[in-house]
Protein backbone atom coordinates (compact mmCIF):
# COMPACT_ATOMS: atom_id res chain seq x y z
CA UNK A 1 25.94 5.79 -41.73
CA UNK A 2 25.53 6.16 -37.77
CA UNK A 3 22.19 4.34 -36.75
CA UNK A 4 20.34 7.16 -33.87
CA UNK A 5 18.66 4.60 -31.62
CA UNK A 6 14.97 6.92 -30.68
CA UNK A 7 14.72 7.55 -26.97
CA UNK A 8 11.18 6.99 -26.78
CA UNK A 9 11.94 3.45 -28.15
CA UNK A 10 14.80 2.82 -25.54
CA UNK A 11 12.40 4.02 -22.64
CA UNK A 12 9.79 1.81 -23.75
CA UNK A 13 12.20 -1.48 -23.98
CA UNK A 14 13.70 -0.54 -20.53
CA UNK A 15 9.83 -0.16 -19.43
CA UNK A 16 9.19 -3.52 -20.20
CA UNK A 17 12.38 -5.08 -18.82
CA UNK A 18 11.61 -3.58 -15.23
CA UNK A 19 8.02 -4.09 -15.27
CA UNK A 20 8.35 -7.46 -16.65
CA UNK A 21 5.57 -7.32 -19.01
CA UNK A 22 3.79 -5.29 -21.90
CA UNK A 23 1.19 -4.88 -20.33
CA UNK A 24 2.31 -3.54 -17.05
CA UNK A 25 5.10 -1.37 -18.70
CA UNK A 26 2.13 0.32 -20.78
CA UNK A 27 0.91 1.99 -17.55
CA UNK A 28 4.67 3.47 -16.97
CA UNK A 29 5.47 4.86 -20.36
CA UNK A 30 1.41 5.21 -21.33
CA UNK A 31 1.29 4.02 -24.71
CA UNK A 32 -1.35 0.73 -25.84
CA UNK A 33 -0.07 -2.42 -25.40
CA UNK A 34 -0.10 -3.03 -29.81
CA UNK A 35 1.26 0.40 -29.62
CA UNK A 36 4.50 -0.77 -27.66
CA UNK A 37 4.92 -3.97 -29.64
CA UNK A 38 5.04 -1.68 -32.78
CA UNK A 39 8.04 -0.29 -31.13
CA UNK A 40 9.79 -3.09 -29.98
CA UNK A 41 9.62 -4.42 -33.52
CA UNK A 42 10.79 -1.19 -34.71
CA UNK A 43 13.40 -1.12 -32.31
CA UNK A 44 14.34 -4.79 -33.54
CA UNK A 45 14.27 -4.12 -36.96
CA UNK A 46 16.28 -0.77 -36.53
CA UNK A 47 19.06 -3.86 -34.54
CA UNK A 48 18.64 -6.22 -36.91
CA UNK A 49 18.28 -8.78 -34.00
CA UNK A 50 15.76 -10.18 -31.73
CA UNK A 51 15.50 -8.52 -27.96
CA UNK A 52 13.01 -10.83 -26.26
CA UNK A 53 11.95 -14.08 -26.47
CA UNK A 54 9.31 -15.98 -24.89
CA UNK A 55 10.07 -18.13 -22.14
CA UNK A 56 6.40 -19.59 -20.96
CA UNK A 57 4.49 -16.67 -20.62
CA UNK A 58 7.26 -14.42 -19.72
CA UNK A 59 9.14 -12.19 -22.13
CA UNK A 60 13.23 -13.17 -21.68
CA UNK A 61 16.10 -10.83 -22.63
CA UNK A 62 18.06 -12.50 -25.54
CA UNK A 63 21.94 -11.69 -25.14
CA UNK A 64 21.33 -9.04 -27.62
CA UNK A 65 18.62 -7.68 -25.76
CA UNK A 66 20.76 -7.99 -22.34
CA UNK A 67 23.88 -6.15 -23.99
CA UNK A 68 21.17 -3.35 -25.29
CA UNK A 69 20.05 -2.70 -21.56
CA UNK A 70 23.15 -1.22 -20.08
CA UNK A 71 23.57 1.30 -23.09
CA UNK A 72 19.88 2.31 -23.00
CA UNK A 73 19.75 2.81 -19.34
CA UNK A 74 22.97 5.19 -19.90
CA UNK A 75 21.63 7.13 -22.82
CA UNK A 76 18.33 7.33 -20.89
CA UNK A 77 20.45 8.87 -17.98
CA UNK A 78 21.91 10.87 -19.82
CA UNK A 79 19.11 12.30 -21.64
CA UNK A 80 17.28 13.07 -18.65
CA UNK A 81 20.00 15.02 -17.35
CA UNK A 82 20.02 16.95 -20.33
CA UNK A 83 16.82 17.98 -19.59
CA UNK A 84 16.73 19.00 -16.38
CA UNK A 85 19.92 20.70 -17.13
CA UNK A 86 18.60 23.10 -19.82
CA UNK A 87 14.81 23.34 -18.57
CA UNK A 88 15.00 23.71 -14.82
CA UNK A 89 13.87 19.81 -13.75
CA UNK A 90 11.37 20.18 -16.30
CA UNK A 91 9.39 16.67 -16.28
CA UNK A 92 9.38 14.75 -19.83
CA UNK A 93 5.86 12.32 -19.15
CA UNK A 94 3.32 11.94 -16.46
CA UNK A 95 3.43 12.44 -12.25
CA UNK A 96 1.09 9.05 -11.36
CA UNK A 97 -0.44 9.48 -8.36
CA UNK A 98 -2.88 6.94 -6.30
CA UNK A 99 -5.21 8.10 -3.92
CA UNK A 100 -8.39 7.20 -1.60
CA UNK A 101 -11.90 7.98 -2.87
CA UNK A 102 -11.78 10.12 1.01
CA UNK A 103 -8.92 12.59 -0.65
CA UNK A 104 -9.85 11.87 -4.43
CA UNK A 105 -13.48 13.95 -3.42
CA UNK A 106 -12.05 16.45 -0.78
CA UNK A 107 -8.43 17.49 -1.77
CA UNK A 108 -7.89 16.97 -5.67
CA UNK A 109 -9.28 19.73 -7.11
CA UNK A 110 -6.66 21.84 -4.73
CA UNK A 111 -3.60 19.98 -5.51
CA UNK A 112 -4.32 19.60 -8.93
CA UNK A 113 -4.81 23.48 -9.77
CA UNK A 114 -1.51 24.21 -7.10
CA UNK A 115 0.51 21.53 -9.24
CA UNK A 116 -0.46 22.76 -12.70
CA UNK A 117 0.39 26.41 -12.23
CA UNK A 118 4.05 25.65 -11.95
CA UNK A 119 4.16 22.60 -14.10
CA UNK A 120 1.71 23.73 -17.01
CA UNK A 121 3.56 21.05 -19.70
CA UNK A 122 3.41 17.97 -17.16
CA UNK A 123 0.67 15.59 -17.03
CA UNK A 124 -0.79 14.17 -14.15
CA UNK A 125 -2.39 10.08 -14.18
CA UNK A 126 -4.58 9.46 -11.12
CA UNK A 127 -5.69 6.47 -9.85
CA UNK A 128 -8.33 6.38 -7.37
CA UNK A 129 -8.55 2.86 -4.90
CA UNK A 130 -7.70 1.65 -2.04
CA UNK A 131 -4.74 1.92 0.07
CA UNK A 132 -3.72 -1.64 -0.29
CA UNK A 133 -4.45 -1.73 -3.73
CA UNK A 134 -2.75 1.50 -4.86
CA UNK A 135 0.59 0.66 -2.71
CA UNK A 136 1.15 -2.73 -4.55
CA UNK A 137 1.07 -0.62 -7.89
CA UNK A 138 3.59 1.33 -6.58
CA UNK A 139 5.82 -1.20 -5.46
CA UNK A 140 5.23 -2.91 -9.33
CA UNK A 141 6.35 0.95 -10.45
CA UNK A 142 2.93 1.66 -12.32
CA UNK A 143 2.86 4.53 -9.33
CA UNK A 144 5.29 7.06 -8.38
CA UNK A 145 2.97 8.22 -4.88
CA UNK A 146 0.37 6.87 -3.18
CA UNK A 147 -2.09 9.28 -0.69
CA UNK A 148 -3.88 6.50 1.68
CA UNK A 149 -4.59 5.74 5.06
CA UNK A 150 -2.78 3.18 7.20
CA UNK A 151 -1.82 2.61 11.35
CA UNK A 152 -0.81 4.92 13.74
CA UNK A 153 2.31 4.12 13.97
CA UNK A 154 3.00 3.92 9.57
CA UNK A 155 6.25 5.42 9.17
CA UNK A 156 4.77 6.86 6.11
CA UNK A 157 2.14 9.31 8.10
CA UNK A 158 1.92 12.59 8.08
CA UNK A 159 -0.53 12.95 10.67
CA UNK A 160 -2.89 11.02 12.32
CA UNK A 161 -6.79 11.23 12.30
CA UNK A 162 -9.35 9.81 15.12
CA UNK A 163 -12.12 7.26 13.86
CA UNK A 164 -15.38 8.04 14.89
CA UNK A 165 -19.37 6.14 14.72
CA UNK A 166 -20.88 8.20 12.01
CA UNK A 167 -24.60 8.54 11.13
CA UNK A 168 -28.04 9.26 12.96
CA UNK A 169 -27.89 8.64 16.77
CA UNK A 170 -31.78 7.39 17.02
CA UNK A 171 -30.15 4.06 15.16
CA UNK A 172 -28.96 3.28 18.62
CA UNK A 173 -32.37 2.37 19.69
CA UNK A 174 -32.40 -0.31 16.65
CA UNK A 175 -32.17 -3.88 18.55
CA UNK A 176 -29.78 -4.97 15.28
CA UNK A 177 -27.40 -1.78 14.51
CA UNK A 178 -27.42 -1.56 10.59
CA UNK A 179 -24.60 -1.14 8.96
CA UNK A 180 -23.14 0.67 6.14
CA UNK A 181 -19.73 -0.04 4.49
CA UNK A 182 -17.17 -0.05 1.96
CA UNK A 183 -16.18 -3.62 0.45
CA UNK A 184 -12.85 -5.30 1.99
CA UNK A 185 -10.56 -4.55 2.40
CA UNK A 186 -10.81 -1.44 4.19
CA UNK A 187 -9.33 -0.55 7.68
CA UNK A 188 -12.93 0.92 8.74
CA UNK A 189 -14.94 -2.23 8.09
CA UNK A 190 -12.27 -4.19 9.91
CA UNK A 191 -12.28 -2.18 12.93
CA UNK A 192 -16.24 -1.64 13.10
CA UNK A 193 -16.57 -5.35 13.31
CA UNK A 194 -13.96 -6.19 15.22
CA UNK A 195 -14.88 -3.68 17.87
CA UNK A 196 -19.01 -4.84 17.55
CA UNK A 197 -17.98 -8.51 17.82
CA UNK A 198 -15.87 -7.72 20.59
CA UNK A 199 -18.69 -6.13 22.64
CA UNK A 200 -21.51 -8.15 21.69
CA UNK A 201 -23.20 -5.46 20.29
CA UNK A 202 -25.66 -7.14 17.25
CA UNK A 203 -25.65 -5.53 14.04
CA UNK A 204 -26.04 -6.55 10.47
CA UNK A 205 -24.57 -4.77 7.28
CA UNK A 206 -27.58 -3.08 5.50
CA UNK A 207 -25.46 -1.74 2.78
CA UNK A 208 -21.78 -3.31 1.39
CA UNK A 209 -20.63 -0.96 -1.73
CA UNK A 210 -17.10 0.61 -3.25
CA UNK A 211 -18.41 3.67 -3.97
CA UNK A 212 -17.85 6.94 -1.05
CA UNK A 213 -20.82 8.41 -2.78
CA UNK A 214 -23.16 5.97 -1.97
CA UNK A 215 -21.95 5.03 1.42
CA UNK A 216 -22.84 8.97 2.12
CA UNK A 217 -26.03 8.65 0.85
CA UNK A 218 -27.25 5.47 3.25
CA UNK A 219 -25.53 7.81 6.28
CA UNK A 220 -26.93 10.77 5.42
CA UNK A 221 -30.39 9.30 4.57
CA UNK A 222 -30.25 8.13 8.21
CA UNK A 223 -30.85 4.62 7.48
CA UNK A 224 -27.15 3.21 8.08
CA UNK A 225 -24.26 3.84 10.45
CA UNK A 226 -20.64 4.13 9.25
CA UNK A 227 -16.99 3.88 10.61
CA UNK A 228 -14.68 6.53 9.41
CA UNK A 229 -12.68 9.73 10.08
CA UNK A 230 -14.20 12.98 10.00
CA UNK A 231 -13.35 13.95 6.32
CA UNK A 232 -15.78 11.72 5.56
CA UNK A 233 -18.76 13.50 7.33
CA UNK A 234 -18.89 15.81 10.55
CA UNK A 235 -22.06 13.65 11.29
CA UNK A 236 -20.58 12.40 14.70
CA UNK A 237 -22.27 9.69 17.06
CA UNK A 238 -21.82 10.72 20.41
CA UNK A 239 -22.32 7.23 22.28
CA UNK A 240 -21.36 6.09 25.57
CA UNK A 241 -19.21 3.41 25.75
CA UNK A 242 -21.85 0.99 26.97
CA UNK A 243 -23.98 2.66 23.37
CA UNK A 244 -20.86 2.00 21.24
CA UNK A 245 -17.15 0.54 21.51
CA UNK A 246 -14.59 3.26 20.77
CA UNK A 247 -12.76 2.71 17.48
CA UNK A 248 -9.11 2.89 17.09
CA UNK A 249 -7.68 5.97 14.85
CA UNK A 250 -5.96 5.87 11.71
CA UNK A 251 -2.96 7.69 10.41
CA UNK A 252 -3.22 9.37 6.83
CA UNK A 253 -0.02 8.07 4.41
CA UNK A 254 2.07 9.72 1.91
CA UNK A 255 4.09 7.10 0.32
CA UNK A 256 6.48 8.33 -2.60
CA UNK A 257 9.02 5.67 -4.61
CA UNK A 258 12.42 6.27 -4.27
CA UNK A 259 14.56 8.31 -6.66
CA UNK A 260 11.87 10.18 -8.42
CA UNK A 261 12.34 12.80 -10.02
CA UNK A 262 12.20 16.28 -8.52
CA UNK A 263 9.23 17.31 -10.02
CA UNK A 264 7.39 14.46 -8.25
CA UNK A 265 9.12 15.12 -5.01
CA UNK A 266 7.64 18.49 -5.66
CA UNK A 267 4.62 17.87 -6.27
CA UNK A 268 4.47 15.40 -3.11
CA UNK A 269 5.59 18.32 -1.02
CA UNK A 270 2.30 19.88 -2.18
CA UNK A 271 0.11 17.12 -1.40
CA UNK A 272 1.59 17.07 1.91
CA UNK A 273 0.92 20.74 2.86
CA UNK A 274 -2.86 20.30 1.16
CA UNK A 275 -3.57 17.72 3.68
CA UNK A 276 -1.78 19.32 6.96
CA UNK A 277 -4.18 22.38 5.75
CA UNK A 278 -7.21 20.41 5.40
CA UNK A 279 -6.80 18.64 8.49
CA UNK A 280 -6.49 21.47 10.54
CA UNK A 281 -10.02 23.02 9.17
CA UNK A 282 -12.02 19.94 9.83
């Protein structure tokens, strides 16, 4: 009798082979971590031979389990092709995105209703962090985009955005400026203080958090001043330069892994366009 090797249990081995872990190569094929070494040991079983073995705290291929690879990468190929040959690039799993809290409050509710009308079946994972943060998941292919902020001069921007003193402007006349930021690393913090120690200009941080929300509250109660673009708030500082050093601008990032599939290429287009439109309004 002809043994039908599941796909879902050949995506899930080839999961953990390029992730290099369990755990990591649950947040690819989105399954719990007991959950995928059920199927491994169902997949083994099915074999009749060990695929992994531990080497330290690393999972190893045995020679079975490097001889299994090549063959599940093809039938994985080929399945996908399959697909997108009968259902028009339909998208069998999840589009996972990463984003800053600054576009996670302003922009998802748009891309996510513009995505979901032509890809109804297809889910969407979203991870909201930093841009540092969110681009090393990528990299480690728990991400297939990230949306972030970066330099000027990123090859990944799609356009770039001016940095401006945010907040009350009577907080000038405060001997000590106070302060409120985000927790490193963030670009902003960096460049407020660099820019204030570079002037002389004395300040101290009132308020340190990781949360937008509350870092709007502290400006917008007019008891801190902040260091970011204007998607962030419209409450602009007009200093002179003796008041305030100028800040440097940022550029806003779309970063995308290569060879995704066309639905995420897609759906990147659309992120893309949301921002070039929200841009232009603010």
């Amino acid at each position: 009798m002809v043994l039908n090797l599941p796909t879902e249990l050949l995506r899930s081995f080839v999961a953990i082979v390029e992730s290099g872990s369990m755990q990591r190569a649950t947040e690819r094929v989105f399954v719990t971590q007991s959950a995928l070494s059920l199927q491994m040991k169902r997949l083994e079983d099915m074999l009749q031979t060990p695929l992994f073995y531990r080497d330290g705290r690393k999972l190893a291929l045995t020679p079975a389990g490097e001889e299994l690879l090549g063959y599940a990468r093809n039938i994985l190929a080929t399945n996908d092709q399959a697909v997108i040959a009968l259902n028009g690039e339909a998208l069998a799993g999840a589009v996972r995105v990463g984003l800053i809290q600054d576009f996670a409050e302003t922009l998802l509710g748009d891309i996510l209703s513009c995505f979901v009308k032509g890809n109804p079946d297809t889910q969407l994972h979203v991870r909201v962090g930093g841009t540092t943060e969110l681009t090393e998941l990528m990299e480690s292919d728990r991400l297939d985009m990230v949306l972030g902020i970066g330099a000027q001069d990123d090859p990944a921007a799609i356009c770039n955005a001016p940095t401006y003193w945010l907040g009350n402007k009577d907080l000038l006349d405060v001997k000590v400026l106070p302060l409120a930021l985000m927790q490193s690393p963030c670009r902003f913090r960096d460049a407020a203080l660099a820019s204030l120690e570079a002037c002389g200009r004395p300040y101290r941080i009132f308020m340190e958090t990781a949360s937008l929300s509350a870092l709007r509250v502290a400006v917008e109660s007019n008891i801190a001043i902040t260091s970011r673009t204007e998607l962030f708030s419209t409450r602009r500082v007009e200093t002179e330069p003796t008041e305030l050093p100028q800040l440097s601008g940022v550029s806003y990032l779309l970063k995308i892994r290569p060879d995704v599939h066309p639905v995420v290429s897609r759906f990147a287009e659309i992120v893309r366009s949301a921002v070039l439109n929200l841009i232009s309004k603010v």
